[in-house]
C-alpha atoms as a PDB file:
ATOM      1  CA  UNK A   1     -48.913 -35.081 -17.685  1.00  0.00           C
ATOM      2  CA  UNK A   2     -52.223 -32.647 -18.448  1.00  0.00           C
ATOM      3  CA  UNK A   3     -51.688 -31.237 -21.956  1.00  0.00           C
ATOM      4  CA  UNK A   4     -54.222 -28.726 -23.784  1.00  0.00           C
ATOM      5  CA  UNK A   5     -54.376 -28.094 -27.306  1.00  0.00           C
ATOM      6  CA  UNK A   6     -53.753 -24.256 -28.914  1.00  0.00           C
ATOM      7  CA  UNK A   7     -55.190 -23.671 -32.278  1.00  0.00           C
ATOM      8  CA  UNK A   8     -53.935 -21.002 -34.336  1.00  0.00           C
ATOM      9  CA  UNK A   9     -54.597 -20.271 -37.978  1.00  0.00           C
ATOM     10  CA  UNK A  10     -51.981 -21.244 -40.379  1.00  0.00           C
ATOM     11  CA  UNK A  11     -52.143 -20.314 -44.294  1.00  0.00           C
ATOM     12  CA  UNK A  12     -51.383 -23.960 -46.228  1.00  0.00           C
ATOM     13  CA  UNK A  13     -51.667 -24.392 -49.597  1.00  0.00           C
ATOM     14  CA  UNK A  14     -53.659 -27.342 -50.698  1.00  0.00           C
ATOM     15  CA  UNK A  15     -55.393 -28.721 -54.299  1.00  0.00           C
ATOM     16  CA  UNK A  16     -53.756 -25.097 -56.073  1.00  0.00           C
ATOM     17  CA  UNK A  17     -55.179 -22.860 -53.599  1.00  0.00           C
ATOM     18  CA  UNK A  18     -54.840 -21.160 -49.959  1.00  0.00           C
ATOM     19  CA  UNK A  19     -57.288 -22.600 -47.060  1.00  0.00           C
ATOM     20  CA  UNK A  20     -57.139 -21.361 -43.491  1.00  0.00           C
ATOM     21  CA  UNK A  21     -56.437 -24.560 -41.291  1.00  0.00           C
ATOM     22  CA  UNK A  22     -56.242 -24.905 -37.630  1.00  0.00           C
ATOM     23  CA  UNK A  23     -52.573 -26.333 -36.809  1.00  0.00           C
ATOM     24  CA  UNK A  24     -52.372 -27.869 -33.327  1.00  0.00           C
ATOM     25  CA  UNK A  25     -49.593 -27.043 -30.932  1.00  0.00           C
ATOM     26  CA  UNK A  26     -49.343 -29.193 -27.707  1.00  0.00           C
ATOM     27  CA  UNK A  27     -48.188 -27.056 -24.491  1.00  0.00           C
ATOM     28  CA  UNK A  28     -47.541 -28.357 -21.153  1.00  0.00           C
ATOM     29  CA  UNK A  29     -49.763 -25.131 -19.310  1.00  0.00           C
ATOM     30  CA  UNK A  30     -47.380 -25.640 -15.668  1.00  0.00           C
ATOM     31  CA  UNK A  31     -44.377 -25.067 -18.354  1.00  0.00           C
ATOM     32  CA  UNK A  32     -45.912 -22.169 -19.848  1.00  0.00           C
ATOM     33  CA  UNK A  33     -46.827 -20.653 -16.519  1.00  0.00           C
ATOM     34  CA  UNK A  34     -42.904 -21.505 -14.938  1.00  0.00           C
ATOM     35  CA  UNK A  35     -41.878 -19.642 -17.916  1.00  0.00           C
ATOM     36  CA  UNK A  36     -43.957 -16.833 -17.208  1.00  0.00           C
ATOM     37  CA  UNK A  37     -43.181 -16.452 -13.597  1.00  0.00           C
ATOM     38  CA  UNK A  38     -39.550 -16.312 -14.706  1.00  0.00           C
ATOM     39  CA  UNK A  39     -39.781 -13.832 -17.267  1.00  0.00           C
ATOM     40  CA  UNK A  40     -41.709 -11.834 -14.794  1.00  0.00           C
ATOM     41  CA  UNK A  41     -39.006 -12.191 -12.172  1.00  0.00           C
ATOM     42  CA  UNK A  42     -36.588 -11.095 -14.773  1.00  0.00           C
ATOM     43  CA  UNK A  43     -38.615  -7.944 -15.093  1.00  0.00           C
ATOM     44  CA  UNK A  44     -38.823  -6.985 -11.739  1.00  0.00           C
ATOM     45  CA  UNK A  45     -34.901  -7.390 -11.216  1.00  0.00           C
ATOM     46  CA  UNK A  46     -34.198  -5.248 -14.084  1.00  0.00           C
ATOM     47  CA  UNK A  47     -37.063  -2.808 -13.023  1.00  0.00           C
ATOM     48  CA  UNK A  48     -35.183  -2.504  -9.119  1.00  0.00           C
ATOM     49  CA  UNK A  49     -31.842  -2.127 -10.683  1.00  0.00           C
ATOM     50  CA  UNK A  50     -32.777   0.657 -13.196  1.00  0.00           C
ATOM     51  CA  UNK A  51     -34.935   1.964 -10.050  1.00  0.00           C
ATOM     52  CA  UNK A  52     -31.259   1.837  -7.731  1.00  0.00           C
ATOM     53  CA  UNK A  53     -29.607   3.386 -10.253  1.00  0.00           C
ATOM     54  CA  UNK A  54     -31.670   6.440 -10.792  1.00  0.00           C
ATOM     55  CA  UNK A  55     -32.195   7.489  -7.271  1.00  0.00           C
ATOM     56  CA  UNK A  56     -28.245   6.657  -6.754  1.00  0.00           C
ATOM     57  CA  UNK A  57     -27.720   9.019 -10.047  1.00  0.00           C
ATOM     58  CA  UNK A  58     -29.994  11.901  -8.228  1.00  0.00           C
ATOM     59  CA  UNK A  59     -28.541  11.844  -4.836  1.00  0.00           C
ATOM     60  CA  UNK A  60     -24.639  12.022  -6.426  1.00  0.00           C
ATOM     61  CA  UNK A  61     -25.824  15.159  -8.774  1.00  0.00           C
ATOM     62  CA  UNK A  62     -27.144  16.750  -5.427  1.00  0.00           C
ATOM     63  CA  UNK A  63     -23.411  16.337  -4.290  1.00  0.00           C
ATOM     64  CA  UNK A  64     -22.178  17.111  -7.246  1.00  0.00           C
ATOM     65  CA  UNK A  65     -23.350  20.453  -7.669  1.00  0.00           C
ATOM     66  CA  UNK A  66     -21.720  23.585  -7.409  1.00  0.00           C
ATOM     67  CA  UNK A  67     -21.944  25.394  -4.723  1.00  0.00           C
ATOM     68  CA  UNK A  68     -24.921  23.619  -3.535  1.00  0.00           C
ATOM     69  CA  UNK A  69     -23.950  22.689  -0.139  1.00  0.00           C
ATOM     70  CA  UNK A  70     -21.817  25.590   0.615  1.00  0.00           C
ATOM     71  CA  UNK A  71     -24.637  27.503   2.796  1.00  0.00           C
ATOM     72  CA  UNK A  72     -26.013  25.943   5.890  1.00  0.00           C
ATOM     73  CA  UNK A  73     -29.417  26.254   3.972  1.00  0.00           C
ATOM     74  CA  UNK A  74     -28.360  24.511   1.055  1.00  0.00           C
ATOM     75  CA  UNK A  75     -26.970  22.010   2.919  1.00  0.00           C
ATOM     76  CA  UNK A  76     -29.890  21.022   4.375  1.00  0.00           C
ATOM     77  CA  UNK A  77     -31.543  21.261   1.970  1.00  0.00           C
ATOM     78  CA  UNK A  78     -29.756  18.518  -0.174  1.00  0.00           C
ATOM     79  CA  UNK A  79     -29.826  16.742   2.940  1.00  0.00           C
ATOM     80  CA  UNK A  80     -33.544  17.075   3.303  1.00  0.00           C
ATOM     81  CA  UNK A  81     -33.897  15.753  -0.761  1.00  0.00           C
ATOM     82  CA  UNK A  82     -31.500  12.907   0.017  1.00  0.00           C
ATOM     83  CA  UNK A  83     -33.806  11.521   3.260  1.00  0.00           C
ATOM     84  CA  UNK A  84     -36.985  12.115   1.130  1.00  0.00           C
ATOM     85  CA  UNK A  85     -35.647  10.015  -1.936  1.00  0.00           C
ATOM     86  CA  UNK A  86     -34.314   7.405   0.645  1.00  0.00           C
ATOM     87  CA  UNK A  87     -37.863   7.440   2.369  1.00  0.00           C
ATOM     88  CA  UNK A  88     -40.074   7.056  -0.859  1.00  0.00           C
ATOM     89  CA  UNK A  89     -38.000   3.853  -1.940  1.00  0.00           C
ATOM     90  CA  UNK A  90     -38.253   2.278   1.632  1.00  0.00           C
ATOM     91  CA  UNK A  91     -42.193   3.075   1.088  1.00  0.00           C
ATOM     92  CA  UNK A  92     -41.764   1.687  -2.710  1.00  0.00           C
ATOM     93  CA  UNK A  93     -40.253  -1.159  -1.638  1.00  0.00           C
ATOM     94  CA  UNK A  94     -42.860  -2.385   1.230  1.00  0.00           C
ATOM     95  CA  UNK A  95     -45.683  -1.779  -1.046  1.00  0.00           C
ATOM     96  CA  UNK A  96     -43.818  -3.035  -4.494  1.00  0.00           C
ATOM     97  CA  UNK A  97     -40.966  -5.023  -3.985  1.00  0.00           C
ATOM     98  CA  UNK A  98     -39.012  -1.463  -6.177  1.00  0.00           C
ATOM     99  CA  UNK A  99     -35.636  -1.692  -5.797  1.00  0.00           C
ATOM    100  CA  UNK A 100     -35.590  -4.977  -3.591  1.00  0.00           C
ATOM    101  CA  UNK A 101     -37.884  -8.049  -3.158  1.00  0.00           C
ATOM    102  CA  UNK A 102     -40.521  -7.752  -0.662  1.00  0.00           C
ATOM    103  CA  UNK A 103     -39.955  -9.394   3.001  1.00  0.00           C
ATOM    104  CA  UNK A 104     -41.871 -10.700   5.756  1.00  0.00           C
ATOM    105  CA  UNK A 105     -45.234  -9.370   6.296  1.00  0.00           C
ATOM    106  CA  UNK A 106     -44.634  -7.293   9.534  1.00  0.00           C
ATOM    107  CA  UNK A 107     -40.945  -6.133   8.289  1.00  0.00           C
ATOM    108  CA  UNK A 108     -43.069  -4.661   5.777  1.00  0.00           C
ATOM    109  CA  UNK A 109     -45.779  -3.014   7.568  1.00  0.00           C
ATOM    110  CA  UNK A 110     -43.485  -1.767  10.034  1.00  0.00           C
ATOM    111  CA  UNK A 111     -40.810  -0.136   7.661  1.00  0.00           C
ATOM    112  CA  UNK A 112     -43.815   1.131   5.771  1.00  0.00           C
ATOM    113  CA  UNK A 113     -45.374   2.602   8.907  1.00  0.00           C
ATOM    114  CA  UNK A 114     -41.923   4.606  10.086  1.00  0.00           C
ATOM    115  CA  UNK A 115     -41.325   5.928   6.891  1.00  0.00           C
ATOM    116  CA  UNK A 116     -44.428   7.474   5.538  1.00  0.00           C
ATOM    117  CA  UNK A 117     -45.028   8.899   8.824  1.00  0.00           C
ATOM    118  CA  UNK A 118     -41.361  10.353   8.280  1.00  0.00           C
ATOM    119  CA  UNK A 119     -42.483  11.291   4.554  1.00  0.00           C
ATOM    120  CA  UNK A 120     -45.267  13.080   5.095  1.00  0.00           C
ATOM    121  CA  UNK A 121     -44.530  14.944   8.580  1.00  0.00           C
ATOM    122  CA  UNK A 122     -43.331  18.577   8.741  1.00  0.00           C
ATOM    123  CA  UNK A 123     -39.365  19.108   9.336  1.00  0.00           C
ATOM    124  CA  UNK A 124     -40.282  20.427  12.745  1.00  0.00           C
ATOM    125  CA  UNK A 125     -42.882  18.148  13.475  1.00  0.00           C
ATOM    126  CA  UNK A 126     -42.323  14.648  16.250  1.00  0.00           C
ATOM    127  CA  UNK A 127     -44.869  12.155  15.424  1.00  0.00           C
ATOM    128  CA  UNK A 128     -44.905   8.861  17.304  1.00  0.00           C
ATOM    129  CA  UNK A 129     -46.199   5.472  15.264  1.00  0.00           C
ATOM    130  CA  UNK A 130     -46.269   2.293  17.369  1.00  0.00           C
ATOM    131  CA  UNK A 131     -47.162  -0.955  14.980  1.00  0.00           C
ATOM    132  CA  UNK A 132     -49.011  -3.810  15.964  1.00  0.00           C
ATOM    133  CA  UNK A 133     -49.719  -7.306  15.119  1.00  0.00           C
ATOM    134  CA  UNK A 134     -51.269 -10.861  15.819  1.00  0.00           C
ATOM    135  CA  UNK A 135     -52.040 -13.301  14.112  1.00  0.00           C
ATOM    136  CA  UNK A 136     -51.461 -14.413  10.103  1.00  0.00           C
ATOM    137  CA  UNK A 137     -52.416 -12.120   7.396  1.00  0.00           C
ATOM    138  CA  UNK A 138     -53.147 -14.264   4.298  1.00  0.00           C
ATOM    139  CA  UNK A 139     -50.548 -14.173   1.114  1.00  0.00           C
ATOM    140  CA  UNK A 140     -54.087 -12.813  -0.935  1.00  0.00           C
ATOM    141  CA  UNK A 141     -54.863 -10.018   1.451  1.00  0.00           C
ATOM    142  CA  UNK A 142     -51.003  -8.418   1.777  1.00  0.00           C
ATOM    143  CA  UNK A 143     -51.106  -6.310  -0.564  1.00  0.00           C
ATOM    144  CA  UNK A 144     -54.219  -4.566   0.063  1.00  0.00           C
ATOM    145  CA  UNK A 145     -53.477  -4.173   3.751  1.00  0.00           C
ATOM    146  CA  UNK A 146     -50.299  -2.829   2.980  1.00  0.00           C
ATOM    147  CA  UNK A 147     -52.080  -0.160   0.333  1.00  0.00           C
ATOM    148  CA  UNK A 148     -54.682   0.474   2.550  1.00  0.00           C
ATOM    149  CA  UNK A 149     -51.843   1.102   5.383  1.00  0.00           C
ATOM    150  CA  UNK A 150     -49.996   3.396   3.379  1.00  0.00           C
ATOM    151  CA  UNK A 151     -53.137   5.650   2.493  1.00  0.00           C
ATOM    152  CA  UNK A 152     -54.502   5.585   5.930  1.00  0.00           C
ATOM    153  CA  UNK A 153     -51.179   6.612   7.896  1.00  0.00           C
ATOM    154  CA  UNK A 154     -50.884   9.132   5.132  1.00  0.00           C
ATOM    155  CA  UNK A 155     -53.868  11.008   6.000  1.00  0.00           C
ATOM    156  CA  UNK A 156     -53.363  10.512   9.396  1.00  0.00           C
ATOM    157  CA  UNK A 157     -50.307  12.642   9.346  1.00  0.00           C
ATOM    158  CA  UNK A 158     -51.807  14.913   6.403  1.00  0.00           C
ATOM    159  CA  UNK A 159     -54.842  15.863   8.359  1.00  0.00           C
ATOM    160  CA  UNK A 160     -55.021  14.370  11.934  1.00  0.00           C
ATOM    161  CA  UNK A 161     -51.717  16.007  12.423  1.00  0.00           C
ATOM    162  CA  UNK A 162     -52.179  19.297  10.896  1.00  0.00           C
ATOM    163  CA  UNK A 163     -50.482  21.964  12.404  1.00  0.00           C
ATOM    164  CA  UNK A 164     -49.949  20.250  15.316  1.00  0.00           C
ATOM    165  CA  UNK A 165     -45.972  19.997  16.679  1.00  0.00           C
ATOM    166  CA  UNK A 166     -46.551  16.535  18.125  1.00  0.00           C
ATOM    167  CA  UNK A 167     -48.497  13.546  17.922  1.00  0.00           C
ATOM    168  CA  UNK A 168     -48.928   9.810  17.959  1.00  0.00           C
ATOM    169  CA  UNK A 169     -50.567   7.115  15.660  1.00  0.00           C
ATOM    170  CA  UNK A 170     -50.830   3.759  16.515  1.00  0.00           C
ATOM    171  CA  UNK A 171     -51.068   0.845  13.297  1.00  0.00           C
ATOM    172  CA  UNK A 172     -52.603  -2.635  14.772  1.00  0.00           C
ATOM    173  CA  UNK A 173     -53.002  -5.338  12.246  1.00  0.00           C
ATOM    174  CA  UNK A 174     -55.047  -8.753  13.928  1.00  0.00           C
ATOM    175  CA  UNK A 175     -55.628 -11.797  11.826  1.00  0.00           C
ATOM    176  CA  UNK A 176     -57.937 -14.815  13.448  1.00  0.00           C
ATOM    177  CA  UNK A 177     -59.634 -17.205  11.460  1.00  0.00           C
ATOM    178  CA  UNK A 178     -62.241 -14.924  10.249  1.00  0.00           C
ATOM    179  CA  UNK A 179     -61.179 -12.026   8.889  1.00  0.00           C
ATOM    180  CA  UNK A 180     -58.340  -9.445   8.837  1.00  0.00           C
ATOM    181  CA  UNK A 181     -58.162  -6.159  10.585  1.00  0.00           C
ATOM    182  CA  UNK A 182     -56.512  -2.985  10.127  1.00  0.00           C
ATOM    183  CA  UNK A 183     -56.928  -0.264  12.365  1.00  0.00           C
ATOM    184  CA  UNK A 184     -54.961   2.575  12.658  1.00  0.00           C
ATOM    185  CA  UNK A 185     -55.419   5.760  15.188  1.00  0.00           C
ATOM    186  CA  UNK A 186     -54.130   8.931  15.677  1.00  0.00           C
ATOM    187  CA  UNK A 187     -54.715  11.802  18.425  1.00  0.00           C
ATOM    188  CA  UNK A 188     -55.262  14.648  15.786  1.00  0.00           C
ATOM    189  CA  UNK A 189     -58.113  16.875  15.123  1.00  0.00           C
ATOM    190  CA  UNK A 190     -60.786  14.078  13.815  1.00  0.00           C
ATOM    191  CA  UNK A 191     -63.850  15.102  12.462  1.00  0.00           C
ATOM    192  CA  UNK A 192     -67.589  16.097  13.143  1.00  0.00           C
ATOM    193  CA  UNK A 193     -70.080  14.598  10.676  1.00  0.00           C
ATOM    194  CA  UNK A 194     -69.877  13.332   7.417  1.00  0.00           C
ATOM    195  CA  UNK A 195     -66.500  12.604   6.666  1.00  0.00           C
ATOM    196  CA  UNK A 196     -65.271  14.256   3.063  1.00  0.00           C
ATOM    197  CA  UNK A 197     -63.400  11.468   1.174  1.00  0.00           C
ATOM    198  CA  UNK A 198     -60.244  12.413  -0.704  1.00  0.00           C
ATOM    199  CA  UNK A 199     -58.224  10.344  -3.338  1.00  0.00           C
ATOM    200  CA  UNK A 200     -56.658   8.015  -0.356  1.00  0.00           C
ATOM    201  CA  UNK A 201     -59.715   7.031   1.213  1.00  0.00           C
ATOM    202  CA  UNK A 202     -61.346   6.574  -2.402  1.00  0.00           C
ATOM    203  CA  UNK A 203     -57.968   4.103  -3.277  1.00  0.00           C
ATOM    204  CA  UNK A 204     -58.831   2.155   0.423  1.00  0.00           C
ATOM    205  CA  UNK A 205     -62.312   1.918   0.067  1.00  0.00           C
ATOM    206  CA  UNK A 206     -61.767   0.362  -3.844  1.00  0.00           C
ATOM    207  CA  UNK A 207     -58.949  -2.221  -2.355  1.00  0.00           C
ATOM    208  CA  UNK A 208     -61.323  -3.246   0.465  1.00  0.00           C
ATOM    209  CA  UNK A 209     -64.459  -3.466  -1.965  1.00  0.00           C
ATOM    210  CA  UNK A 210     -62.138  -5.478  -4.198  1.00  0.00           C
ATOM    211  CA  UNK A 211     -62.206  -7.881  -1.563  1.00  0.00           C
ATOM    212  CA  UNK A 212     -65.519  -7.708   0.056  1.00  0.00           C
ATOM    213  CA  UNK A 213     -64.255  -5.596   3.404  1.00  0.00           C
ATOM    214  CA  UNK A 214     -65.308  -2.735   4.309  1.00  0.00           C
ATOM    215  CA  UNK A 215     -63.978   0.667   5.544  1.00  0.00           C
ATOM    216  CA  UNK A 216     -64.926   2.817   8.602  1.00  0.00           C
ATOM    217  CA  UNK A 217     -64.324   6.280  10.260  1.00  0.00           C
ATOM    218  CA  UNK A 218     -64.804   7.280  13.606  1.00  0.00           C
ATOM    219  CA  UNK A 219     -63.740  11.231  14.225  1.00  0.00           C
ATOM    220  CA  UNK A 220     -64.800  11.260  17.955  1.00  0.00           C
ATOM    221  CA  UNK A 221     -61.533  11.724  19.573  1.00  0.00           C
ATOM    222  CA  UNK A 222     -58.835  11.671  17.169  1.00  0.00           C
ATOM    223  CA  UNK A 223     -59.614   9.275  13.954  1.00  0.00           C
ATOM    224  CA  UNK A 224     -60.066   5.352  14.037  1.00  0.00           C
ATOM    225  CA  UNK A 225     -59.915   4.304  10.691  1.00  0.00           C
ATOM    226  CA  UNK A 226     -60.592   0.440  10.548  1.00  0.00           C
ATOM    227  CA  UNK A 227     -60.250  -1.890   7.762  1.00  0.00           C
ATOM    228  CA  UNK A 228     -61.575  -5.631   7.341  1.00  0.00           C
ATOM    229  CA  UNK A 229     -61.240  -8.115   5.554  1.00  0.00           C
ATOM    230  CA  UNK A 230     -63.158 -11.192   5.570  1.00  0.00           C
ATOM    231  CA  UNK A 231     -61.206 -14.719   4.797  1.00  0.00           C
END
């Protein structure tokens, strides 16, 4: 077994007065890091209960309130509130792990896909999203492509679908032994010229930076937004 040494000062009194001396601890660093992992698992399952427990708390006060639901409008309304807290925990949850641990890779993607598109969509609005994928995404990539997924379908809807009644988007995520790609389309408006970047596309061009990718827009017909990845 490895062990390291820590040092850290430790006032001793010697000879009638106080000296600074190094005291040496010996630490086993895969116990330390066990330790850790636990202590940060323990965090996360008290984070996702609080997390359950506060949206469960908001939705019953909706109920719960007088008169609230008595009109056809208010009905839907608290209807509306309750889907939109659902939706933002089912997105909190594929990119986070919120209020339960993260699954497989396309489980995520996919629940992630439906419900920002549902999110971010007018009421009246019927947007398609088709999702797919090949290949093996690396663990170290996920969470960027997931990120990078959730910003990009965002302004899809946001802007591609502005105004618009219906539409479709299509999310296609292909691992090979190179690199990873995300693209993700959408028959909206697109764009002539230099494309003006927003807060989303600033957060997806940082992840991919943050691993050497890269990020491209094409605004011919619709938008093709297309992330890689390199392995």
């Amino acid at each position: 077994m490895s062990q390291v040494a820590t040092y850290m000062p430790a006032m001793r009194r010697h000879a009638g007065t106080q000296q600074n001396r190094p005291m040496t601890r010996f630490t086993d660093p895969r116990g330390s890091d066990d330790h850790d992992l636990a202590e940060q698992e323990l965090d996360l399952r008290q984070l996702r209960h609080h997390t359950k427990n506060a949206l469960q708390r908001i939705i019953a006060v909706f109920a719960e309130a007088p008169g609230l639901g008595d009109t056809p409008q208010g009905e839907r309304i608290v209807q509306e509130l309750e889907h939109r807290i659902g939706l933002s925990a089912t997105i909190s949850d594929a990119l986070f792990g919120l209020t339960n641990a993260p699954g497989p890779m396309a489980e995520r993607l996919r629940h992630l896909a439906g419900a920002v598109v549902d999110m971010m969509r007018d009421t009246d609005q019927v947007i398609r999203v088709g999702i797919s994928i090949r290949g093996y995404c690396p663990a170290n990539l996920r969470e960027a492509v997931l990120r990078s997924a959730h910003e990009l379908i965002s302004n899809a809807v946001k802007h591609g679908m502005k105004g618009r009644t219906t539409g479709r988007i299509a999310v296609r995520l292909v691992s090979d032994d190179c690199r990873t790609t995300l693209t993700v389309l959408d028959n909206g408006w697109g764009f002539a010229g230099k494309l003006r970047a927003g807060e989303g596309l600033a957060l997806a061009r940082g992840l991919a930076a943050r691993h050497d990718g890269s990020l491209s827009m094409d605004g011919d017909a619709g938008t093709v937004a297309t992330l890689a990845l390199p392995h």
